[in-house]
Protein backbone atom coordinates (compact mmCIF):
# COMPACT_ATOMS: atom_id res chain seq x y z
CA UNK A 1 0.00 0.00 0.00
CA UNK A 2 1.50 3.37 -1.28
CA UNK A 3 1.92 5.86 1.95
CA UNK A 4 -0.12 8.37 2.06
CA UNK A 5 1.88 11.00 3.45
CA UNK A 6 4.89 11.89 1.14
CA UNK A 7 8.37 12.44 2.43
CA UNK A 8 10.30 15.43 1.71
CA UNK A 9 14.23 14.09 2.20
CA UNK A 10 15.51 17.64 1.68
CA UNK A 11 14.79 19.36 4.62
CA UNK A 12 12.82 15.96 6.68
CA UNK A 13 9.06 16.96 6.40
CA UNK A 14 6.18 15.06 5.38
CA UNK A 15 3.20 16.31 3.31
CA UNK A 16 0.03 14.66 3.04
CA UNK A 17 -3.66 15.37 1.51
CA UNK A 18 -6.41 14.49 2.80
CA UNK A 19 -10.15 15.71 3.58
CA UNK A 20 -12.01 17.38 6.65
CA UNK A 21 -15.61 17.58 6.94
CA UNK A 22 -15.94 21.49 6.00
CA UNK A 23 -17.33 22.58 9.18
CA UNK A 24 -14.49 20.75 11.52
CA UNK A 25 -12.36 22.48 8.90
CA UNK A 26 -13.89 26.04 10.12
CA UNK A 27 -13.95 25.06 13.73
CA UNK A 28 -10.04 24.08 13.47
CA UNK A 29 -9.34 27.64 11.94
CA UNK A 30 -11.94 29.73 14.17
CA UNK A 31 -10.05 27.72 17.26
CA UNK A 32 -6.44 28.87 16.30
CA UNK A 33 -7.37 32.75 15.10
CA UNK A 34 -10.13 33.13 17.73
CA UNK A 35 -7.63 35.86 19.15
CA UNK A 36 -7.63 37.91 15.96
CA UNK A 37 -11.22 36.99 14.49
CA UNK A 38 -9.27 36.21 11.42
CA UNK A 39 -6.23 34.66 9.79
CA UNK A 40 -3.05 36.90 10.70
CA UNK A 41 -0.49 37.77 8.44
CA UNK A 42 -2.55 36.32 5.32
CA UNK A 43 -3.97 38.64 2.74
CA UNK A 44 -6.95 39.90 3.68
CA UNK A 45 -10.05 39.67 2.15
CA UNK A 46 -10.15 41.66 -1.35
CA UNK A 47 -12.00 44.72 -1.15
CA UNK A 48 -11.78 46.08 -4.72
CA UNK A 49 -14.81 45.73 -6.98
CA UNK A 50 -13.40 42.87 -8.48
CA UNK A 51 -12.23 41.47 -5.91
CA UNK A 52 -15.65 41.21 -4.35
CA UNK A 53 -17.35 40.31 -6.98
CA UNK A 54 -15.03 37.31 -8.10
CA UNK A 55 -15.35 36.33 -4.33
CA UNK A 56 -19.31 36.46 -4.44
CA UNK A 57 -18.73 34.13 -7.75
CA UNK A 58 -16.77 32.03 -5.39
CA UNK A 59 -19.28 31.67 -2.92
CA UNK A 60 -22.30 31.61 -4.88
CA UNK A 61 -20.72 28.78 -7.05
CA UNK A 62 -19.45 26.91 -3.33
CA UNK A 63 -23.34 26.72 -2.17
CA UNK A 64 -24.28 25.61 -5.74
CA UNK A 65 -21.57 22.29 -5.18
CA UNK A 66 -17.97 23.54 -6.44
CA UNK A 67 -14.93 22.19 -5.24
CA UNK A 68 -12.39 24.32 -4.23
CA UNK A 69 -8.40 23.46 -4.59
CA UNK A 70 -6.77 22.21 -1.44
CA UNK A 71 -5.77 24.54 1.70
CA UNK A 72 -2.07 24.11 2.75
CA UNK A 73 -1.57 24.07 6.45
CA UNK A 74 1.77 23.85 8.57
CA UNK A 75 2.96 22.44 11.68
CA UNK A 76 6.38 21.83 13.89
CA UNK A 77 5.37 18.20 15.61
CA UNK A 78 6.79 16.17 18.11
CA UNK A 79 8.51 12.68 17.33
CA UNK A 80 5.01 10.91 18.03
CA UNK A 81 3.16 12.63 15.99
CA UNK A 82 5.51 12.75 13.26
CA UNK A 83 6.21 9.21 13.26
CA UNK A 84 2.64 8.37 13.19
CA UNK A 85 1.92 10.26 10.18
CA UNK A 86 4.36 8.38 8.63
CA UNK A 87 2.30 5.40 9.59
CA UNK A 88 -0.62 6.67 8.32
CA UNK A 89 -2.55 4.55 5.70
CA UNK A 90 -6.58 6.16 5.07
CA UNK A 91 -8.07 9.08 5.28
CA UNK A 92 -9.61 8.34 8.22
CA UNK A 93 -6.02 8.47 10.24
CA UNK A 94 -5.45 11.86 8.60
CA UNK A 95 -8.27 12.91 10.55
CA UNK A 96 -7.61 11.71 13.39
CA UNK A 97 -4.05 12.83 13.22
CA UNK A 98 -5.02 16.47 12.68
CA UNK A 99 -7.01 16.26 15.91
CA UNK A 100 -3.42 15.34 17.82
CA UNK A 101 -2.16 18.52 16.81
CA UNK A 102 -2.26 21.07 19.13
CA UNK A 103 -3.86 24.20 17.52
CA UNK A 104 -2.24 26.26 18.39
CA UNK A 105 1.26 25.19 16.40
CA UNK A 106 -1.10 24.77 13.27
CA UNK A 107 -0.10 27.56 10.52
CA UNK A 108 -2.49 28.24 7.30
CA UNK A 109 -0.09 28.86 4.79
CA UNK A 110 -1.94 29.33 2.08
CA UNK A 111 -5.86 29.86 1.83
CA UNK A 112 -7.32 32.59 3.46
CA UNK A 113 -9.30 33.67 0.56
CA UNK A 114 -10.76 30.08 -0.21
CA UNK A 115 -11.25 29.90 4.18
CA UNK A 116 -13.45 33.45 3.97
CA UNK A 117 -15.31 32.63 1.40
CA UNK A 118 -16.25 28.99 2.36
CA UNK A 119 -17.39 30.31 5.88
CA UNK A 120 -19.43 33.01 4.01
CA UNK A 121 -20.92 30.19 1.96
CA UNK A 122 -21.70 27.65 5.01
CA UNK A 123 -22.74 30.24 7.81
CA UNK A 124 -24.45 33.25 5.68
CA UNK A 125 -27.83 33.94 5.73
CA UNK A 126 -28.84 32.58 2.69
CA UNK A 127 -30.47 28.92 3.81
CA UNK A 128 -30.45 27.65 -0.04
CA UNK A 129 -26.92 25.72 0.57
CA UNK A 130 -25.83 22.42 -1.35
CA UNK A 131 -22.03 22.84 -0.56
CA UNK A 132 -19.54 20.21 -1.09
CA UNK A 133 -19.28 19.23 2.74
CA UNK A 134 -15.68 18.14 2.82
CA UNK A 135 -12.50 20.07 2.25
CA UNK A 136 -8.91 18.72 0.73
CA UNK A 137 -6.07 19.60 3.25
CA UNK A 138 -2.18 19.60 2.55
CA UNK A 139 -0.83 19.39 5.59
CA UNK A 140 3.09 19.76 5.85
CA UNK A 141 4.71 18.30 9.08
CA UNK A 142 8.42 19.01 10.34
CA UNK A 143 9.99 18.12 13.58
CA UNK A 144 11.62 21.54 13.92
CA UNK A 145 10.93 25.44 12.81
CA UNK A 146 14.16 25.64 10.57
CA UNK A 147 12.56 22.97 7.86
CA UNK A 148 8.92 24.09 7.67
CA UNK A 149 10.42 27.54 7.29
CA UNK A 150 12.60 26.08 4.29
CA UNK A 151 9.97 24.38 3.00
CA UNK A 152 7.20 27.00 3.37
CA UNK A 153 9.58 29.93 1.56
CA UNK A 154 10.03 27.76 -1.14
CA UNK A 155 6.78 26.90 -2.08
CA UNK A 156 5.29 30.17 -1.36
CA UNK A 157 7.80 32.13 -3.94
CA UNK A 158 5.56 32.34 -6.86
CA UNK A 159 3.08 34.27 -4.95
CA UNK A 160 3.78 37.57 -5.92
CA UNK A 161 0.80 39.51 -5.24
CA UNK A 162 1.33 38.18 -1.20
CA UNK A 163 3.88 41.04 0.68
CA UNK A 164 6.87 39.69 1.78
CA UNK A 165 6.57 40.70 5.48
CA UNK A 166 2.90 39.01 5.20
CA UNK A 167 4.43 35.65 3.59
CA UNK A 168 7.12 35.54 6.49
CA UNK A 169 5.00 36.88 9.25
CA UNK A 170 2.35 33.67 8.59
CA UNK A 171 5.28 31.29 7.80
CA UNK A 172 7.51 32.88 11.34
CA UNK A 173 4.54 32.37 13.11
CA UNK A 174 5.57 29.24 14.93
CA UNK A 175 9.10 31.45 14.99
CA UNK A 176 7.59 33.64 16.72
CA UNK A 177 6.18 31.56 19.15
CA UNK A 178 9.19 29.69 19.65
CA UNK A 179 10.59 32.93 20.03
CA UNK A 180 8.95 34.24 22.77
CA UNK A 181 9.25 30.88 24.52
CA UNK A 182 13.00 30.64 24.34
CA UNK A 183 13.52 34.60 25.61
CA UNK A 184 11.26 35.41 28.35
CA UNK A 185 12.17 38.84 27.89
CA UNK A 186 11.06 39.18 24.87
CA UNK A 187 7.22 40.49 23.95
CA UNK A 188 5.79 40.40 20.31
CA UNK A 189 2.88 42.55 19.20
CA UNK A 190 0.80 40.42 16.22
CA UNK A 191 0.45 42.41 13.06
CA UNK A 192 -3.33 43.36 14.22
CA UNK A 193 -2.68 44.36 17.89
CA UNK A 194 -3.28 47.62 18.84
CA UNK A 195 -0.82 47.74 21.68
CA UNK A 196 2.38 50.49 21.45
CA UNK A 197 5.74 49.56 22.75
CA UNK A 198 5.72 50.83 25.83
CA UNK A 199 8.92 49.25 27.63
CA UNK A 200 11.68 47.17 26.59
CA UNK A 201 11.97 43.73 25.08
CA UNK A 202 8.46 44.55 22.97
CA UNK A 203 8.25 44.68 19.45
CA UNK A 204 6.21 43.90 16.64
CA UNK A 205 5.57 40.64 15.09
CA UNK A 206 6.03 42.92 11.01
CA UNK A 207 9.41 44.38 13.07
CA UNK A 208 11.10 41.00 13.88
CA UNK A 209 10.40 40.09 9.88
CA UNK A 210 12.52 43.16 9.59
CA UNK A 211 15.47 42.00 11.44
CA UNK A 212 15.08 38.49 9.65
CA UNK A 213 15.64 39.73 6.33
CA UNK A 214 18.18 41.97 7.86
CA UNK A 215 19.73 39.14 9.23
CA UNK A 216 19.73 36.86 6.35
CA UNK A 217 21.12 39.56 3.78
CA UNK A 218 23.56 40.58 6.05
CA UNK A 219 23.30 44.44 5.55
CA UNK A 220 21.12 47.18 6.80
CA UNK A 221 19.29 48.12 3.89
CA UNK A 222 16.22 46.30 3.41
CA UNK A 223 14.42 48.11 1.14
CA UNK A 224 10.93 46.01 -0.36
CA UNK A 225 8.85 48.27 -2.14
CA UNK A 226 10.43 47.04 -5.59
CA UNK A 227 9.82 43.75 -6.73
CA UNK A 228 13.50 42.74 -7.48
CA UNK A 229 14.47 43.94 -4.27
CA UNK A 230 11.91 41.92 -2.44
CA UNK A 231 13.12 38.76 -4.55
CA UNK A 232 16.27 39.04 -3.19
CA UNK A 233 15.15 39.15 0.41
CA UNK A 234 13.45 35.95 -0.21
CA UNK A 235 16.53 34.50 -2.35
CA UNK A 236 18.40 35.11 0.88
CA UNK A 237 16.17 33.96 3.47
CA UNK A 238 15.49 30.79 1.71
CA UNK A 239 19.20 30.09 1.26
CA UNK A 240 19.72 30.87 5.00
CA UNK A 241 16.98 28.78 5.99
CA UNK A 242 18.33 25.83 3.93
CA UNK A 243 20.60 25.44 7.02
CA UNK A 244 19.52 24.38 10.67
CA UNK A 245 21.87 26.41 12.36
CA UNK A 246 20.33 29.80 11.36
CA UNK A 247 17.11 30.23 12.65
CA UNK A 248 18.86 29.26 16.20
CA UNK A 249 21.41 31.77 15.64
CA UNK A 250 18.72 34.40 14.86
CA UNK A 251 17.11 33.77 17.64
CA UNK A 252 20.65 34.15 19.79
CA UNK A 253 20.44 37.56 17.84
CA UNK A 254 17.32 38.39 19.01
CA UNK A 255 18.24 37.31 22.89
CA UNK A 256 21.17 39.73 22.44
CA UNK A 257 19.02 42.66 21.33
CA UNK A 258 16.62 42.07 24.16
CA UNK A 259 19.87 42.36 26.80
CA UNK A 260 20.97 45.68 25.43
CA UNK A 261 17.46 46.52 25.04
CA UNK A 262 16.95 46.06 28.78
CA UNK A 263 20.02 47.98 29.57
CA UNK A 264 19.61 51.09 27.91
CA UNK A 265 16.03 51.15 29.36
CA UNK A 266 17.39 51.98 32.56
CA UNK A 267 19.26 55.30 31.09
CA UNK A 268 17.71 58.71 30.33
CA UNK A 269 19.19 61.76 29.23
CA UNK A 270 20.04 64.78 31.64
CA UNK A 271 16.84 67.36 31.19
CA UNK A 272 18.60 70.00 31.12
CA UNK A 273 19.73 68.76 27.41
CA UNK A 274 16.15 67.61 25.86
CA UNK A 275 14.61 69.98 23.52
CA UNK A 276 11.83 69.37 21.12
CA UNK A 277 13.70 68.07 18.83
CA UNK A 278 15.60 65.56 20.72
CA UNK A 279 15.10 62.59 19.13
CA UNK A 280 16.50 60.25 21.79
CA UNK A 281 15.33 61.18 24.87
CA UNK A 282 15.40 58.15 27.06
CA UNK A 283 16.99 54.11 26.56
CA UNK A 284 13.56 52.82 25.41
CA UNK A 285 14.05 55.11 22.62
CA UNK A 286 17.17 53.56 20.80
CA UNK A 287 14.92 50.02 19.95
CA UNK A 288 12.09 51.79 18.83
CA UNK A 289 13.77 52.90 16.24
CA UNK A 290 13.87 51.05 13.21
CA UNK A 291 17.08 51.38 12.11
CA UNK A 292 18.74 50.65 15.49
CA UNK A 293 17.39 47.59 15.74
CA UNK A 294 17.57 46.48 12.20
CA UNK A 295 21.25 47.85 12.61
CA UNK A 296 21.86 45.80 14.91
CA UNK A 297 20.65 42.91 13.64
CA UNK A 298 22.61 43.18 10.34
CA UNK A 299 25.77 43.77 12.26
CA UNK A 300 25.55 40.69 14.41
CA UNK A 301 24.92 38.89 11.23
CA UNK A 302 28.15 39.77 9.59
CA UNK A 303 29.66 39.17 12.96
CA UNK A 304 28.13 35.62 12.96
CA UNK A 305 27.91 34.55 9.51
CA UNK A 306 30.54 36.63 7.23
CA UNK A 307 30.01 39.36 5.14
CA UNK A 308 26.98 39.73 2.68
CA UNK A 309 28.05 38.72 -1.39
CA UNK A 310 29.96 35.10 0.37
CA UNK A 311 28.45 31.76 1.40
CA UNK A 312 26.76 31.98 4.79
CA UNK A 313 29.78 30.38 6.94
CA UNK A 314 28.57 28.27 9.75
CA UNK A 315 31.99 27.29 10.51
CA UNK A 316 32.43 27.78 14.35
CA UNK A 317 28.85 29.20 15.08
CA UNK A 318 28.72 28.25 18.79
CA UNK A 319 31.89 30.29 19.56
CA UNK A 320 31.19 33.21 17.52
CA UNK A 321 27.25 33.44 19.54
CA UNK A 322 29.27 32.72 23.03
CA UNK A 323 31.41 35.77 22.37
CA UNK A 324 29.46 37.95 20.63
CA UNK A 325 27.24 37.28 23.53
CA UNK A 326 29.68 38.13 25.84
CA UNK A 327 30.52 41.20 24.16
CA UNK A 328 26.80 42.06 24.36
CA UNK A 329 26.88 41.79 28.25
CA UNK A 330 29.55 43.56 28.47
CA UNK A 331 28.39 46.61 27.24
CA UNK A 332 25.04 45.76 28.58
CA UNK A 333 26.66 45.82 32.64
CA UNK A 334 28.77 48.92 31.43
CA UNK A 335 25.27 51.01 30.91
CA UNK A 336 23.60 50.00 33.86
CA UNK A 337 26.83 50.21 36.08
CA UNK A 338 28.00 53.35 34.79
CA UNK A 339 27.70 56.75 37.07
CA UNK A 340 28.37 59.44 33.95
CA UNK A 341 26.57 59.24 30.58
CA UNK A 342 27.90 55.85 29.55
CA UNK A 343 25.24 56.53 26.31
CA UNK A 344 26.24 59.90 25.48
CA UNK A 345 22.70 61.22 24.52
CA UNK A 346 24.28 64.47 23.20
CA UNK A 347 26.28 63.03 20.36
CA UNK A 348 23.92 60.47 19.32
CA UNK A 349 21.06 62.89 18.71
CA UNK A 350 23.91 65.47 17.53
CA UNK A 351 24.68 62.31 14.82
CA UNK A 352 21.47 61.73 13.72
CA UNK A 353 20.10 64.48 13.59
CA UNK A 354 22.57 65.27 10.65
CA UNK A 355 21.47 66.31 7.15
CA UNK A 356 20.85 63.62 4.65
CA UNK A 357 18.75 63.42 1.62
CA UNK A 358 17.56 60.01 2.97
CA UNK A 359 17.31 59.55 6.28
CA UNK A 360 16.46 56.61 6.61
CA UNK A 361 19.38 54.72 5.03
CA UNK A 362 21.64 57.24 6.41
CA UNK A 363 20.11 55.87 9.81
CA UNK A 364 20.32 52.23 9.13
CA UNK A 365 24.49 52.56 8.19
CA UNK A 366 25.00 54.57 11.21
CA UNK A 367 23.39 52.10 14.04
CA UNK A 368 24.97 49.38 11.59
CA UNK A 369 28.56 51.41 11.99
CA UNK A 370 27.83 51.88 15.72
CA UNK A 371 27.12 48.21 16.54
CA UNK A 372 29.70 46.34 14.80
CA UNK A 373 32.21 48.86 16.58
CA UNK A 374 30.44 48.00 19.67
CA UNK A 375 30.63 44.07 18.94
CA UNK A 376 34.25 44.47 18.25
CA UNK A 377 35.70 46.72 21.41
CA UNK A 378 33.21 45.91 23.81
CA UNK A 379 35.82 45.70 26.29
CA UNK A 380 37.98 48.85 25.72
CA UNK A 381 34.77 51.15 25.64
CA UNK A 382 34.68 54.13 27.99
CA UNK A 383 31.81 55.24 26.86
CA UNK A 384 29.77 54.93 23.28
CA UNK A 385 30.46 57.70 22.09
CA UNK A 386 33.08 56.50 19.34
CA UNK A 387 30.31 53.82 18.26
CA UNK A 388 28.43 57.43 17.55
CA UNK A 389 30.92 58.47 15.40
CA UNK A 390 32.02 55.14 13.98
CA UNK A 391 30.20 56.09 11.03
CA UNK A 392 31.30 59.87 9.61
């Protein structure tokens, strides 16, 4: 008997299709996005004319019989569950295997249009319904983030009209998760919360995406609003992804940023010195800044994997996290022990507040600049004041 879940031997996942009655299918999905009302990070529903009007096709044609093309869902497993899907022979253990999974680690990866307009169909007002009652599901399995993640950005490149940060917001979802799990510290606003950042160690779900593809090129400017641009990104997150040891190491990253995050917190700038247009008035400030963080993030990268244009180099990974780690905490004890302006408030707002005809790359290389100089004299720093002016 031929298996009915496939085996992909690239990156160790499985992938299986199979069918859900439709209305266990719309319980499973109401269950996991109860939170949001929705599906986060997909597209959302289409609001143009003809976007509504080829979705009302959709659903009038769905309560008329139609069959619509599978849903793609995604899930990190444990060993059990993963081994039993390879064991699985009918349709009947699909089902029940979905049921195992705990909802919450369940991603939709790709049908959020299909999803809103089959629950339109089923639950409108309209009584008249003769709707295909069962749904196909592909459901990819993976016994760790780093392959689904692989797997996911892969088959997800053709889909052009999806945003990047969208695409790997719903794919990093179980990064996320895993994420917040593995640094306490660490808070993450979804894409549809309405909470601001209001201490350190929070930050937004689209703003870790940020320091991904950050990461992952290996250089501070990120810029997706053209389409070869945004290729790249996902040329070089897939290609980073294709190994196990960097989603680990991004997450080191992101344990790193939470440290210094934490320490500047507890600094604020003499009031004597704050204006209205002092742009960085207190710790808090630095992270909330874009290009601080996303400089950062693009500095530890070179520091971790080599510069951008080379192979990713994976060669001693372990010692290059313990001491850029260390380098990190360093600094980190220097803030919070320090008696004088360890920060130097004056000449970082004095730096950035310099004229450029775009300030917002000019940003991104200077906190870039600043925090590889950090990274590489942690120990020797005074003060950060020549991380302030390691970019001129």
């Amino acid at each position: 008997m031929s298996k009915f879940f496939l085996s992909d031997k690239r990156v160790n996942c499985l992938s299986g299709i199979g069918q859900l009655e439709v209305k266990e299918y719309l319980s499973l999905v109401n269950d996991v996005y109860k939170d949001n009302g929705g599906i986060p990070g997909q597209r959302a529903p289409l609001k143009t004319k003809t976007g509504i009007s080829i979705r009302q096709r959709m659903i009038e044609d769905l309560r008329e019989g139609a069959i619509l093309p599978p849903v793609v869902l995604g899930a990190v497993v444990s060993e059990a569950i993963f081994d039993k899907a390879q064991n699985c022979k009918d349709n009947r253990e699909f089902a029940e295997l979905i049921r195992l999974i705990d909802r919450s680690d369940l991603s939709i990866i790709d049908g959020m249009q299909r999803t809103t307009a089959l629950d339109l169909a089923v639950n409108g007002e309209d009584q008249k319904k003769n709707y295909c009652d069962v749904i196909r599901v592909d459901l990819w399995l993976a016994k760790s983030i780093d392959s689904l993640v692989y797997r996911m950005l892969v088959l997800n490149t053709g889909q052009v009209p999806w945003d990047i940060k969208r695409q790997l917001e719903t794919i990093y979802k179980q990064v996320l998760l895993t994420l917040e799990k593995a640094v306490p510290s660490i808070d993450v606003f979804n894409i549809d919360d309405t909470e601001r950042r209001s201490a350190a160690g929070q930050y937004r779900s689209t703003r870790i995406v940020e320091l991904f593809l950050a990461f992952t090129s290996r250089k501070p400017h990120i810029e997706l609003k053209e389409q070869v641009a945004e290729d790249f990104a996902r040329m070089e997150a897939t290609e980073a992804t294709a190994n196990q040891n960097a989603l680990p190491a991004f997450i080191e990253t992101m344990k790193m940023l939470a440290m210094l995050d934490a320490a500047f917190a507890t600094t604020i700038m003499s009031a004597e010195y704050v204006d209205l247009n002092t742009r960085f008035k207190e710790g808090r400030d630095i992270f909330t800044s874009a290009p601080a963080s996303i400089g950062f993030s693009a500095a530890a990268a070179q520091f971790l994997l080599g510069m951008p244009g080379y192979k990713f180099d994976f060669e001693n990974l372990p010692e290059k996290i313990y001491k850029l780690e260390n380098n990190v905490r360093i600094v980190s004890e220097k803030i919070k022990n320090s008696d004088t302006d360890f920060v130097d408030y004056l000449t970082l707002n004095q730096k950035v507040s310099a004229k450029s005809g775009r300030i917002g790359e000019y940003e991104r290389e200077f906190f870039f600049r600043a925090f590889a100089h950090m990274f590489a004299h942690a120990e020797n720093l005074e003060n950060l004041t020549p991380c302030w002016f390691a970019y001129k």
